[in-house]
Protein backbone atom coordinates (compact mmCIF):
# COMPACT_ATOMS: atom_id res chain seq x y z
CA UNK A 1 22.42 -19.47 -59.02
CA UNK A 2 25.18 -20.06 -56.07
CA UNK A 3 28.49 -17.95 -56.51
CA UNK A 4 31.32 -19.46 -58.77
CA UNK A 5 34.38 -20.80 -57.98
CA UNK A 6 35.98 -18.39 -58.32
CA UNK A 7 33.98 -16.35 -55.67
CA UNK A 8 33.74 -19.74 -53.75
CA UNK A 9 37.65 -19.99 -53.40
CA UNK A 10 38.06 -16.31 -52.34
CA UNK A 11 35.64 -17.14 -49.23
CA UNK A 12 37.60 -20.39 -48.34
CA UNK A 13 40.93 -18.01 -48.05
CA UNK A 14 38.98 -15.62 -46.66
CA UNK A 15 37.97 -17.89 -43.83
CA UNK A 16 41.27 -19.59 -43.44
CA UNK A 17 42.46 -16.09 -42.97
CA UNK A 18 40.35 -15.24 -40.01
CA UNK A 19 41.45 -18.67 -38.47
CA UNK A 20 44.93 -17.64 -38.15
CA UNK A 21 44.11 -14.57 -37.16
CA UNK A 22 41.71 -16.23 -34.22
CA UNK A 23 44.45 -18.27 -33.26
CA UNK A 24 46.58 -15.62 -32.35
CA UNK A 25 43.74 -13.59 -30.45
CA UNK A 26 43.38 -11.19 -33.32
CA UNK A 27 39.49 -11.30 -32.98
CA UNK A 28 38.73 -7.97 -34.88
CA UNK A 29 40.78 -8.62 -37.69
CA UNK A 30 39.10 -12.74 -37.90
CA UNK A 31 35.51 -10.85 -37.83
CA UNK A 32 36.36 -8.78 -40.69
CA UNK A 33 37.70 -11.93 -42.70
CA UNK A 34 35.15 -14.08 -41.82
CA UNK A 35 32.30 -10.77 -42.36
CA UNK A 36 34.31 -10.54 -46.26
CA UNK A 37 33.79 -14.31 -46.74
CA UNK A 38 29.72 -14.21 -45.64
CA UNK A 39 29.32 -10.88 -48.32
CA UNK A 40 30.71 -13.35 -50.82
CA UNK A 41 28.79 -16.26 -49.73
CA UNK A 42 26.24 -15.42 -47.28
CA UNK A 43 24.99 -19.07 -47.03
CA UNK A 44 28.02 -21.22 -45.57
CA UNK A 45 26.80 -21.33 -41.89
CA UNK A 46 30.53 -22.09 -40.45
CA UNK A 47 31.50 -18.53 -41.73
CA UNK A 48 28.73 -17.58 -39.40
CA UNK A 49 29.95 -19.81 -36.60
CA UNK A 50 33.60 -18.86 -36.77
CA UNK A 51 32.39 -15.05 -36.56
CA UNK A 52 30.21 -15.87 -33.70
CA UNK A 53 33.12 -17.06 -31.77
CA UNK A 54 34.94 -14.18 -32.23
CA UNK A 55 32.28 -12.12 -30.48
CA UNK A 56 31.99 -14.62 -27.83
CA UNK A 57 35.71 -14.05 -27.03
CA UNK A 58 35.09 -10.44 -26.68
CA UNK A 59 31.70 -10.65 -24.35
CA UNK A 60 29.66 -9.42 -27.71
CA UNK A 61 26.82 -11.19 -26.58
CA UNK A 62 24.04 -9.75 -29.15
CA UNK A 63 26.31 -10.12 -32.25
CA UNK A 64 27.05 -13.55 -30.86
CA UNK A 65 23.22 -14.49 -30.82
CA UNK A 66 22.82 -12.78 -34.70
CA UNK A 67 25.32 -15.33 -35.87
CA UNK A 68 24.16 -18.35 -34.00
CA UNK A 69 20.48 -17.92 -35.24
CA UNK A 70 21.89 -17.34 -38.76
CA UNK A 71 23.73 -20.30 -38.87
CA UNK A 72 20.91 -22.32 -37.29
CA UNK A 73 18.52 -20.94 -40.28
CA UNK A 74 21.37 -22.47 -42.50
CA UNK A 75 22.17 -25.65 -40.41
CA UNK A 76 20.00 -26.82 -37.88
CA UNK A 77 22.88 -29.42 -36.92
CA UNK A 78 24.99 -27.14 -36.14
CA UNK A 79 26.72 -27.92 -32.75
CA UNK A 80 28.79 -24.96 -32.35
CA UNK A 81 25.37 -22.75 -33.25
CA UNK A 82 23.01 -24.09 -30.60
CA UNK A 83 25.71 -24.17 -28.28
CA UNK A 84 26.77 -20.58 -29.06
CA UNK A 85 23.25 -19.57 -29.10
CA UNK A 86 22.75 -21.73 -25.30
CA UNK A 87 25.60 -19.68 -23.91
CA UNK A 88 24.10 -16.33 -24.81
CA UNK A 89 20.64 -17.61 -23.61
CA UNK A 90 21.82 -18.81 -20.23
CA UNK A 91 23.64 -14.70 -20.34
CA UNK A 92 20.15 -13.61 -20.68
CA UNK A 93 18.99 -15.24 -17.46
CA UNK A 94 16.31 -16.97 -19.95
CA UNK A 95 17.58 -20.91 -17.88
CA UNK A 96 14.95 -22.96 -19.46
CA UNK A 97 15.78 -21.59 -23.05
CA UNK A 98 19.72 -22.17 -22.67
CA UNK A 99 19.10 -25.73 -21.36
CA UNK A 100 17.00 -26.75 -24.21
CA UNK A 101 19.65 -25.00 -26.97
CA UNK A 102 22.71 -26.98 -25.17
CA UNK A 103 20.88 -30.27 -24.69
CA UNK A 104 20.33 -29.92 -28.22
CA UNK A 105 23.99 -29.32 -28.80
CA UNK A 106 25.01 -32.19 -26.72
CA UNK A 107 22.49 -34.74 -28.75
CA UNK A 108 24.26 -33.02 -32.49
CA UNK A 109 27.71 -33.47 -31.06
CA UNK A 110 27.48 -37.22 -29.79
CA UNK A 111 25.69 -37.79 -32.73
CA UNK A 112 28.87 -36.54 -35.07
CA UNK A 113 31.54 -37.18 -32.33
CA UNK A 114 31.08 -38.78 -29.08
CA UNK A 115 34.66 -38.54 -28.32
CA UNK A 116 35.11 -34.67 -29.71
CA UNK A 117 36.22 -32.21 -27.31
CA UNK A 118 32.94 -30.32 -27.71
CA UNK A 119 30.84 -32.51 -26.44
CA UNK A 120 32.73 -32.36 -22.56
CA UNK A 121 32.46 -28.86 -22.73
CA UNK A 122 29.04 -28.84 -23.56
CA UNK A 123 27.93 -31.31 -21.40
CA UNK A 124 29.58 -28.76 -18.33
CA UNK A 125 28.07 -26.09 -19.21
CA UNK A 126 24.24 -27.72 -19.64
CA UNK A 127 25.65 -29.33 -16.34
CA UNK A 128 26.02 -25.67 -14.83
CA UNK A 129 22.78 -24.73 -15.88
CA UNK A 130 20.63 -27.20 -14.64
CA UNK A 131 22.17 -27.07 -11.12
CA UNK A 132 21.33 -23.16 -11.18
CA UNK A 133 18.07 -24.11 -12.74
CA UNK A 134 17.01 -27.00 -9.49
CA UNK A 135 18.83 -23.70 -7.68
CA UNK A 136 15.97 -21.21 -8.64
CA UNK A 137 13.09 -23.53 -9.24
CA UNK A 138 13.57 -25.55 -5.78
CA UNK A 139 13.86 -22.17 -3.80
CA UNK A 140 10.57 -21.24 -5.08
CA UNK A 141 9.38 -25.45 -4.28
CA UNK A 142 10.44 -24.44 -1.18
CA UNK A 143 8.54 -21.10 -0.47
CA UNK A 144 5.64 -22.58 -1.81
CA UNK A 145 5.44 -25.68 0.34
CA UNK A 146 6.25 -23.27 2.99
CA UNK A 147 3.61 -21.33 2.69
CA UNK A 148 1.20 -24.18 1.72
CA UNK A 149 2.41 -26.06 4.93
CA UNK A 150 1.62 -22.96 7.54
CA UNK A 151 -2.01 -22.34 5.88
CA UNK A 152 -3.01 -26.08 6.70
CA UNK A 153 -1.03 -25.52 10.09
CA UNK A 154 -3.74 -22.53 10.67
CA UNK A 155 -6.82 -24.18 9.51
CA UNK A 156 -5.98 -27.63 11.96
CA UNK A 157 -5.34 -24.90 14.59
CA UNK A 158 -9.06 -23.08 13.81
CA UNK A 159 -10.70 -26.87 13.38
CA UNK A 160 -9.41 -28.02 16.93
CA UNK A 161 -10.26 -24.71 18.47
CA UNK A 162 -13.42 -25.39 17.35
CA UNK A 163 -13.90 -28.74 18.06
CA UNK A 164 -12.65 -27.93 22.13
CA UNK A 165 -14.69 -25.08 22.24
CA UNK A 166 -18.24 -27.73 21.04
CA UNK A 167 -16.91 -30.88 22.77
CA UNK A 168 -16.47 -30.39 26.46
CA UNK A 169 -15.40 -32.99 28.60
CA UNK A 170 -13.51 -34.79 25.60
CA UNK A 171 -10.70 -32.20 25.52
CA UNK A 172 -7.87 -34.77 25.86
CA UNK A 173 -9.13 -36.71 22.88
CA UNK A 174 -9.89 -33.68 20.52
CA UNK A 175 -6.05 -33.08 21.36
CA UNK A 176 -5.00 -36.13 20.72
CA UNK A 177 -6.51 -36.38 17.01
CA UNK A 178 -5.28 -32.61 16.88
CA UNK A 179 -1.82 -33.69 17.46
CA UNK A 180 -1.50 -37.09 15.28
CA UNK A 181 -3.04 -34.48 12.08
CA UNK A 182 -0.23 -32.57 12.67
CA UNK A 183 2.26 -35.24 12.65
CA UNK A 184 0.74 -36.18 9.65
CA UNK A 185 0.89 -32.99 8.21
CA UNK A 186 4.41 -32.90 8.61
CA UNK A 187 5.22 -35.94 7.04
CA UNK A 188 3.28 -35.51 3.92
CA UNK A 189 5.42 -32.03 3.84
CA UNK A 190 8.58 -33.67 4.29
CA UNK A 191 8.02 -36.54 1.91
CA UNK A 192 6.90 -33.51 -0.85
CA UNK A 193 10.16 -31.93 -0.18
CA UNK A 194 12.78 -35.26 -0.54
CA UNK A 195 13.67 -34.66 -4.30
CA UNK A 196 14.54 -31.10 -3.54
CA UNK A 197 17.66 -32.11 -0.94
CA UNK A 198 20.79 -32.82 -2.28
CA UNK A 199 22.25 -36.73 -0.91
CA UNK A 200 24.63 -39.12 -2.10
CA UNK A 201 24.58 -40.63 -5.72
CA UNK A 202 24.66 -43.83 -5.40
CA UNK A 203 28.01 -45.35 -6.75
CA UNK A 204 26.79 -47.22 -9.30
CA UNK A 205 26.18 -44.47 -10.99
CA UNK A 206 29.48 -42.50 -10.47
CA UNK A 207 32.89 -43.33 -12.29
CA UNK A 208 35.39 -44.85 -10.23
CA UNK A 209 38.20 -42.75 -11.18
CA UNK A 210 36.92 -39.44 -10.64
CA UNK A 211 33.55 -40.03 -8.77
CA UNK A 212 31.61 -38.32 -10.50
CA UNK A 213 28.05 -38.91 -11.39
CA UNK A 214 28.15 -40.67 -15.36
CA UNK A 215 27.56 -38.48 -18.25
CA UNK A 216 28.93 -40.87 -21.37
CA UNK A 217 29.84 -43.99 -19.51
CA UNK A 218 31.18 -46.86 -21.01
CA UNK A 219 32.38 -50.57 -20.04
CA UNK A 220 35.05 -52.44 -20.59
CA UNK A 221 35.65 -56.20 -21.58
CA UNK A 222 36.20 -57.08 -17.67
CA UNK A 223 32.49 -55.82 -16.69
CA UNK A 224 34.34 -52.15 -15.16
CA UNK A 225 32.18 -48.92 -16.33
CA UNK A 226 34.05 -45.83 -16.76
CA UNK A 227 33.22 -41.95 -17.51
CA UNK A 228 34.45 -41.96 -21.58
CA UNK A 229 36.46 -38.64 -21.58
CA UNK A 230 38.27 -40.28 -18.34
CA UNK A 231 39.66 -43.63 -19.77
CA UNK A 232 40.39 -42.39 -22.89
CA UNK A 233 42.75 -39.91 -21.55
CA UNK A 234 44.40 -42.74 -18.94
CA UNK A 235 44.43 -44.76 -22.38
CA UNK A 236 46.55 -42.38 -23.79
CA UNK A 237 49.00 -40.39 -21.45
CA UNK A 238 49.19 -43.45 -18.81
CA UNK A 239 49.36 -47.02 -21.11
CA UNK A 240 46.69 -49.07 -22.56
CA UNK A 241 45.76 -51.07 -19.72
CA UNK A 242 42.23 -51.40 -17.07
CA UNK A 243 43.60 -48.94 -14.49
CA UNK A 244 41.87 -51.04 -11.69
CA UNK A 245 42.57 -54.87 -13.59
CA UNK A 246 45.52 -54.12 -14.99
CA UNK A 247 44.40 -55.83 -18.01
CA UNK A 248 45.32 -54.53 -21.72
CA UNK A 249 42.59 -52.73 -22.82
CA UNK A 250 41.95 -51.07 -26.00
CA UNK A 251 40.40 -47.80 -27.02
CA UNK A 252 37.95 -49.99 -29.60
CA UNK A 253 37.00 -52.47 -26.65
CA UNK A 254 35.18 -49.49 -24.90
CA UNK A 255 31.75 -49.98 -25.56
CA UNK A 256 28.53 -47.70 -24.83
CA UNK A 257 27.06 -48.88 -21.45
CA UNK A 258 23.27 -48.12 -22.43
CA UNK A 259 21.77 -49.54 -19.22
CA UNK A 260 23.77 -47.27 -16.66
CA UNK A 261 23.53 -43.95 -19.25
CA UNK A 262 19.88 -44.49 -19.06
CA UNK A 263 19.37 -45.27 -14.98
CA UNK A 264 21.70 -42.11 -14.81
CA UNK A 265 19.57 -40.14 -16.90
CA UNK A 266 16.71 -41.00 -14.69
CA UNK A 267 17.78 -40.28 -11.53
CA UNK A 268 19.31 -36.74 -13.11
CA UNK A 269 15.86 -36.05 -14.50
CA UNK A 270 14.43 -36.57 -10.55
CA UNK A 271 17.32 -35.08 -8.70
CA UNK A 272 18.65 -31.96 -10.80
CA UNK A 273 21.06 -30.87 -7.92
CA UNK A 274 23.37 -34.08 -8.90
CA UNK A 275 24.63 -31.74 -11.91
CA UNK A 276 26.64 -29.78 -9.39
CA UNK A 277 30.10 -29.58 -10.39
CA UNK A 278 32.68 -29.20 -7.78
């Protein structure tokens, strides 16, 4: 049996409580409302969430990971949770664990709502991550192919010293095919390393407001793709109106562009160092 309403209703106040307390930076006093509420009912993951975000506030990073994994047990939608619980991750240095907790959080949140807040901030923090990610993993690419690169280097070195020491009187030809290896060698290296240095995006895939590379673009009635966040907000605070047409546009005449979300997605999954954020 659940608790009654009775106990139910004391919770609720409980965590409306610890809201107003949050909103005026009172973060001990909204963990101890929101810590009442769980002892009454210790199965309403938001109670769990709210508290988490107090301890996020105050750099608690273990308490925050508790509460995110409790809620998760409770919710596995929850946005806030796996986002919460990406943050502390990404604290602990653990990259490839954060990403996979925020991407999650970013999937939930466009799920519920594309146009929430929540889902910007997510996306620049997974953005973050992955640039540190390509950051580590392509200095290590890099060491690697360095490495890699000098060894065959050597053992064309030792092959043509050998083949010059057996094959007198064709030194110049030995040489030759010594030389065009190497050139070789160096191409195939190069060509290896062309995903790992950062270039241009190509426009197509950037929004023409802000330039940026696409995240949640949409398009609008005159064939002109824009970042979602970005138009919205010109939308509202500027007049409801194509800022490059003119033309009236509407909030409901914004529609997903799937094909350009998808080649962006692509080219992001290729070239990680286009998440940098300036």
């Amino acid at each position: 049996m659940g608790p009654n309403a009775a106990v139910v209703k004391q919770a609720e106040l409980l965590r409306i409580d610890g809201n107003n307390y949050f909103k005026k930076n009172r973060f001990g006093a909204a963990i101890d409302a929101y810590t009442e509420a769980i002892t009454l009912c210790p199965n309403v993951p938001i109670y769990f969430t709210n508290r988490a975000l107090c301890h996020l506030k105050r750099n608690e990073w273990e308490r925050v990971e508790e509460d995110s994994r409790r809620a998760i047990q409770l919710d596995n939608h929850s946005v806030k949770a796996h986002y919460m619980l990406g943050l502390v991750l990404l604290q602990k240095q653990e990259l490839a664990k954060g990403i996979k907790e925020l991407e999650k959080a970013l999937n939930l949140g466009r799920g519920a709502n594309p146009k929430g807040y929540m889902v910007e901030e997510i996306w620049q923090e997974l953005a973050k991550a992955k640039y540190l990610e390509w950051e580590r993993s392509s200095s290590e690419r890099s060491w690697e192919l360095q490495n890699l690169k000098e060894a065959c280097e050597s053992a064309l070195k030792e092959k043509h010293f050998l083949d010059v020491s057996e094959m007198e009187g064709f030194v110049d030809d030995t040489t030759t095919s010594h030389l065009k290896q190497l050139e070789a060698l160096e191409r195939v290296f190069n060509k290896a390393a062309e995903d790992d240095k950062p270039s241009e995006v190509p426009d197509y895939l950037c929004c023409r407001i802000t330039l940026d590379i696409f995240h949640d673009p949409v398009i609008t009635p005159s064939g002109l793709t824009y970042e979602r966040a970005v138009i919205l907000d010109h939308l509202q605070k500027v007049g409801e109106f194509d800022p490059i047409t003119r033309e009236p546009l509407d909030p409901s005449q914004l529609i997903p562009n799937l094909a350009i979300k998808e080649a962006v997605e692509q080219f992001l999954d290729k070239h990680w160092w286009a998440y940098k954020i300036d």
